[in-house]
Protein backbone atom coordinates (compact mmCIF):
# COMPACT_ATOMS: atom_id res chain seq x y z
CA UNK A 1 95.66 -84.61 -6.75
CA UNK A 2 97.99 -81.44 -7.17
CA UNK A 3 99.97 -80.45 -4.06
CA UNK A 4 98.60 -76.38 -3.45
CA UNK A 5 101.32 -74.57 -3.62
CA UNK A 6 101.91 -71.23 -0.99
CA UNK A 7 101.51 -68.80 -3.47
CA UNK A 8 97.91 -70.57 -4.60
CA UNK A 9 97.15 -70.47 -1.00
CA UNK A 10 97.56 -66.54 -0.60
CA UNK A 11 95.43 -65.82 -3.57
CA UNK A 12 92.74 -67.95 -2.10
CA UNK A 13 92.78 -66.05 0.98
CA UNK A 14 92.77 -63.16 -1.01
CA UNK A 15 90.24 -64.00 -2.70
CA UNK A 16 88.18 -65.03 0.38
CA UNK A 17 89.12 -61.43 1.67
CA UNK A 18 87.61 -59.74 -1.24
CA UNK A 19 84.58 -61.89 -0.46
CA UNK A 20 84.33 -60.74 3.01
CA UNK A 21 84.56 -56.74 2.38
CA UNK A 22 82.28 -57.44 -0.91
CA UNK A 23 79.93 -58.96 1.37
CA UNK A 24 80.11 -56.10 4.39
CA UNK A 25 80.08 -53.28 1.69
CA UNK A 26 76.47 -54.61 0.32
CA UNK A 27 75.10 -54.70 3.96
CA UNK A 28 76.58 -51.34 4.76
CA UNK A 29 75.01 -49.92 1.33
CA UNK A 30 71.24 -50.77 2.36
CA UNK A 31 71.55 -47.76 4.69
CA UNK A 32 72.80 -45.19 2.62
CA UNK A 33 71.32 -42.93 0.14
CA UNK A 34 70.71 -43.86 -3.62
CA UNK A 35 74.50 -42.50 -5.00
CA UNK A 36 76.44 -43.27 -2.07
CA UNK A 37 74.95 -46.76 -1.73
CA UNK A 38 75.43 -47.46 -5.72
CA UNK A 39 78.74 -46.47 -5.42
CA UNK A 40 79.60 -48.64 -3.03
CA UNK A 41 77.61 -51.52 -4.22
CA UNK A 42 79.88 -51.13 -7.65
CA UNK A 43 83.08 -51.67 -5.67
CA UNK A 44 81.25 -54.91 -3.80
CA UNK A 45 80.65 -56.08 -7.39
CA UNK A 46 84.64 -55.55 -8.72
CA UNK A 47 85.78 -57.21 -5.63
CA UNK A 48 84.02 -60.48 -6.30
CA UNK A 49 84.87 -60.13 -9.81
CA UNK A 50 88.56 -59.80 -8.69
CA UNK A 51 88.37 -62.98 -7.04
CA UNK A 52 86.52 -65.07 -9.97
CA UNK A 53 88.93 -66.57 -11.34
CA UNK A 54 89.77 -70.07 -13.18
CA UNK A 55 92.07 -73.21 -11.61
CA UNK A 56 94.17 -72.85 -14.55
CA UNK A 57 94.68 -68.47 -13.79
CA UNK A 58 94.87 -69.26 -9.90
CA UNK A 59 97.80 -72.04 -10.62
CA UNK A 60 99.68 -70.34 -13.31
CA UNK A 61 99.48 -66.68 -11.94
CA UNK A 62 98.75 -67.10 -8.41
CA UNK A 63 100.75 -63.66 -7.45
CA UNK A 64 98.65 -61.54 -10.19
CA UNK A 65 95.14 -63.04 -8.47
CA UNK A 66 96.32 -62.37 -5.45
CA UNK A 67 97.57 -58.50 -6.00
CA UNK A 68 94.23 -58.03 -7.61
CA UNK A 69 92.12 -59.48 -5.13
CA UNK A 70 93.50 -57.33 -2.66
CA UNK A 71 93.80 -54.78 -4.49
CA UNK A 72 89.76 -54.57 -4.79
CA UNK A 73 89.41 -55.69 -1.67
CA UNK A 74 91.49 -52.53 -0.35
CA UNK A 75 89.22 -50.32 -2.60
CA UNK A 76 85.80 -51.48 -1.50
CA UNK A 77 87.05 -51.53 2.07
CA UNK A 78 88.37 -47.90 2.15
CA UNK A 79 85.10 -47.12 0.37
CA UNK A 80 83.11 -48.79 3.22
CA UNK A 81 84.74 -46.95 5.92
CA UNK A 82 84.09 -43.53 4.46
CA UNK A 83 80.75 -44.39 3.86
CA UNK A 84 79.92 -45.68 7.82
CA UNK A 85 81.86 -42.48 8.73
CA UNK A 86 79.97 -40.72 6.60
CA UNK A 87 76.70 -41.93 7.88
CA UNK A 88 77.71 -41.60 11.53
CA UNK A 89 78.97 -38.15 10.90
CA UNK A 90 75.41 -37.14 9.27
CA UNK A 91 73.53 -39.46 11.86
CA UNK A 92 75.60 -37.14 15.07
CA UNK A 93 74.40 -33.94 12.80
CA UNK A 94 70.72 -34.50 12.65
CA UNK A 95 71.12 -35.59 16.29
CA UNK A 96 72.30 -32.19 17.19
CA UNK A 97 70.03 -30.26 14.94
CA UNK A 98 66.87 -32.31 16.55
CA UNK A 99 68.50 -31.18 20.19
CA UNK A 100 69.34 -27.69 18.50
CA UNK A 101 65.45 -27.13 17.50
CA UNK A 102 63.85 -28.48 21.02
CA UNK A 103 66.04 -26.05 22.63
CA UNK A 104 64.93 -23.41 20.02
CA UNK A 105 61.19 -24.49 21.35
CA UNK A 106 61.70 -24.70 24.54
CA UNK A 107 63.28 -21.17 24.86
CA UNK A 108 60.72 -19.74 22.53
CA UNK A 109 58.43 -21.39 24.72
CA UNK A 110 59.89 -19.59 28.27
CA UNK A 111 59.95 -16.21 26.40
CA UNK A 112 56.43 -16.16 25.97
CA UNK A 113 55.48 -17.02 29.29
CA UNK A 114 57.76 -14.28 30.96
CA UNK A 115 55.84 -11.95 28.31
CA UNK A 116 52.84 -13.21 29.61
CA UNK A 117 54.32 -12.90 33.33
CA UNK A 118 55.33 -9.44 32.30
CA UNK A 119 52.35 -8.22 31.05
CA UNK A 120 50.28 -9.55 33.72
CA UNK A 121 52.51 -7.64 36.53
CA UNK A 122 52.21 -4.89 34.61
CA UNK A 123 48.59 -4.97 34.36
CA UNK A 124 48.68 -5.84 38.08
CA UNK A 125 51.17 -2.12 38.71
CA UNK A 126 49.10 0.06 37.08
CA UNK A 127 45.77 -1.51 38.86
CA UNK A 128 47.73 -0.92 41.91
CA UNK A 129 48.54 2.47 41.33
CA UNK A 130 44.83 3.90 40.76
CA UNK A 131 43.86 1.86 43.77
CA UNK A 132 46.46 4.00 45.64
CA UNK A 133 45.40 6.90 43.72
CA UNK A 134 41.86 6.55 45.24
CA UNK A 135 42.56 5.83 48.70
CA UNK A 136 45.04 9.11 48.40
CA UNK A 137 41.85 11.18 47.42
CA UNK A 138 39.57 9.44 50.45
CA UNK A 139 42.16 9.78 52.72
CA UNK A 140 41.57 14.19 51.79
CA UNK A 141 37.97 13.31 51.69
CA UNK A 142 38.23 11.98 55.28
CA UNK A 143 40.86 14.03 56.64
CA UNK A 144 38.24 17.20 55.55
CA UNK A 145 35.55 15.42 57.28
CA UNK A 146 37.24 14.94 60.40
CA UNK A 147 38.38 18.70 60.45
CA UNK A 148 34.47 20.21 59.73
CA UNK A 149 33.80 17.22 63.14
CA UNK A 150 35.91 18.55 65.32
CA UNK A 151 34.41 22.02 65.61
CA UNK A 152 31.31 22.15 68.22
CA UNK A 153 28.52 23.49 66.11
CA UNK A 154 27.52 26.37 68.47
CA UNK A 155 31.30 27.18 68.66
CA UNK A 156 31.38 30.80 67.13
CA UNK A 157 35.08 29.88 66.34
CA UNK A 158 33.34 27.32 63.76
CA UNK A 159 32.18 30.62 61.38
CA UNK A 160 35.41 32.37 62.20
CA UNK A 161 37.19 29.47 60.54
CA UNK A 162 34.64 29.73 57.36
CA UNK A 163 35.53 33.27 56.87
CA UNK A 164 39.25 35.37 56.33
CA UNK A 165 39.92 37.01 59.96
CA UNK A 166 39.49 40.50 59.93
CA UNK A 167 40.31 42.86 62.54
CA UNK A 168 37.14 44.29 64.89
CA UNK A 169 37.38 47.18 67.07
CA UNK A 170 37.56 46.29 70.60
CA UNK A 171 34.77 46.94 72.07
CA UNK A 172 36.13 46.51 75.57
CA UNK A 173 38.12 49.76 75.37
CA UNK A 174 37.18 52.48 77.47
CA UNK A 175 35.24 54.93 75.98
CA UNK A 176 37.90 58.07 77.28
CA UNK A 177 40.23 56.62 75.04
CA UNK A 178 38.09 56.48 71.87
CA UNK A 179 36.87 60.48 72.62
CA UNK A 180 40.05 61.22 73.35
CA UNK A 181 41.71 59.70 70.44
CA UNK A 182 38.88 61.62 68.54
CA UNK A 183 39.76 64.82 69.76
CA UNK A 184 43.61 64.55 68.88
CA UNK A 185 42.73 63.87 65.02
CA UNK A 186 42.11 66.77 62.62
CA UNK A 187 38.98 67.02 62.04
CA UNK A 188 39.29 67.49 58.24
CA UNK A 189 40.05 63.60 57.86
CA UNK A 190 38.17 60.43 58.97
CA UNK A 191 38.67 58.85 61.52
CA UNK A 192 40.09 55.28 61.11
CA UNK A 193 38.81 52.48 63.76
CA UNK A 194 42.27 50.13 64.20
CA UNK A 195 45.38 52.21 62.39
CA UNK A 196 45.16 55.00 65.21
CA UNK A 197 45.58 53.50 68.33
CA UNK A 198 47.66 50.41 69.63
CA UNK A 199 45.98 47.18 70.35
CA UNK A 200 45.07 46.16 73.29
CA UNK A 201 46.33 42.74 74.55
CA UNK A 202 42.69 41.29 74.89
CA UNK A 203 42.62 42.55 71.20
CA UNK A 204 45.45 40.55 70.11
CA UNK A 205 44.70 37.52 71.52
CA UNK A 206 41.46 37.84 69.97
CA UNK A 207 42.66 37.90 66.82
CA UNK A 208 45.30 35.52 67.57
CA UNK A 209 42.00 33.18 67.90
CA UNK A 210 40.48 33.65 64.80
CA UNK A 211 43.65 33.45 63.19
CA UNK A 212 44.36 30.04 64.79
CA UNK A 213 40.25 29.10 63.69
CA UNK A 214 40.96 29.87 60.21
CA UNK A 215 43.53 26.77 60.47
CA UNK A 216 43.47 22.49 59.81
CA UNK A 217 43.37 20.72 63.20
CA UNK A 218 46.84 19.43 61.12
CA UNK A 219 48.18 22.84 60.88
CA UNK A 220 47.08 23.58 64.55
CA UNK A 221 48.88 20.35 65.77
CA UNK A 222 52.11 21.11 63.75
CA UNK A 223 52.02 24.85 65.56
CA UNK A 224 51.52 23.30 68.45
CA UNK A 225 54.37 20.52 67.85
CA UNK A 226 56.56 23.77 66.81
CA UNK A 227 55.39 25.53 70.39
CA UNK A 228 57.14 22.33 72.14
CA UNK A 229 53.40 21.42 73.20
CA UNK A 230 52.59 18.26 74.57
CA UNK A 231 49.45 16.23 74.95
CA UNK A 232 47.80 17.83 71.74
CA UNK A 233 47.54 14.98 69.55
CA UNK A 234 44.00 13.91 70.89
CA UNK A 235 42.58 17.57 71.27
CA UNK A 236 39.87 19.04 69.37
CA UNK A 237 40.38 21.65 67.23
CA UNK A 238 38.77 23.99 69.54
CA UNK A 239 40.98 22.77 72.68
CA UNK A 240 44.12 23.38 69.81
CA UNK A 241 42.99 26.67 69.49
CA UNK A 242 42.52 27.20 73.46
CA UNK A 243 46.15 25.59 73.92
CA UNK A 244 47.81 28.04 71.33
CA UNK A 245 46.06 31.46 72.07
């Protein structure tokens, strides 16, 4: 039996190298698309080929078999790691697209509930608002109710407050007065009842009175607030009226 010489011995192990990355770059093609993986599968194929080769090639050119078996085997190795980078690389893509598009959701999903959120609180605002709109208007209701209450019925102060003040002749004044004021106007021109004599302080506070009847019991307290009055927040209008004349 021939003695192997060290030169046949690196072609072998060239040759069992081309085997090896022949044999990866197969497995590594069943998960890659149609051109990629037929690609690759064609440098599997010239690997082998590089490496099947006779007794009689393998002892008289053991350097040439071994160049070209590594050769291929360099080719379809290089090829192989481009490819599983490849793959990876598109693998980490889709990954991030998938996480890309549940975010997408997720925040599309968030918006629409703070637009339901804000539409409801809107809704809620403006029911709000006509509810405070109505109590505004009972509140008048009731504050005009209270007012027409507080007057005594057989208070003659209540018609006074129905009607504008206007300003009587006092009837208290001594008759002298009245002939005498007469009798000091020309006759040629009417006599006027109130412009031609002074008041008299009984008339004044008299009309003070209806004045102060013609008024809210609010109005009469904020007078009476203004006067530096005290106590008058639980008077009737007519006790107002007493307290300011």
């Amino acid at each position: 039996m021939a003695k192997t010489t060290k030169a046949e011995r690196k072609a072998l192990e060239a040759i069992d190298d081309a085997a090896a990355a022949a044999k990866q770059a197969k497995r590594v093609a069943k998960e890659l698309p149609g051109k990629s993986a037929k690609k690759l599968r064609e440098l599997a194929v010239d690997a082998i080929d590089a490496g099947d080769v006779s007794k009689k090639q393998l002892r008289n050119k053991p350097r040439k078999v071994a160049k070209a078996a590594a050769r291929a085997t360099e080719r379809v190795r290089k090829a192989t790691r481009a490819a599983i980078a490849k793959a990876e690389n598109k693998a980490r893509l889709r990954a991030e697209a998938e996480r890309a598009a549940a975010e997408a959701e997720r925040a599309a999903a968030e918006a629409a509930a703070r637009k339901e959120e804000a539409k409801a609180l809107k809704k809620a605002a403006a029911k709000a608002e006509r509810a405070a709109a109505r109590a505004e208007e009972e509140a008048r209701t009731a504050d005009a109710r209270l007012d027409q209450e507080l007057v005594p019925h057989d208070d003659p102060r209540a018609t006074d407050a129905a009607a504008p003040a206007v300003a009587a002749p006092d009837s208290a004044a001594p008759e002298a007065d009245v002939d005498d004021a007469a009798e000091a106007r020309p006759t040629s021109r009417p006599r006027r009842a109130t412009s031609s004599r002074p008041r008299t302080p009984r008339t004044a506070k008299v009309e003070q009175a209806q004045d102060l009847a013609s008024l809210t019991v609010a109005q009469l307290r904020g007078r009476a607030k203004s006067a530096g009055k005290v106590g008058y927040s639980r008077l009737s209008k007519a006790e107002l009226v007493a307290l300011l004349s």
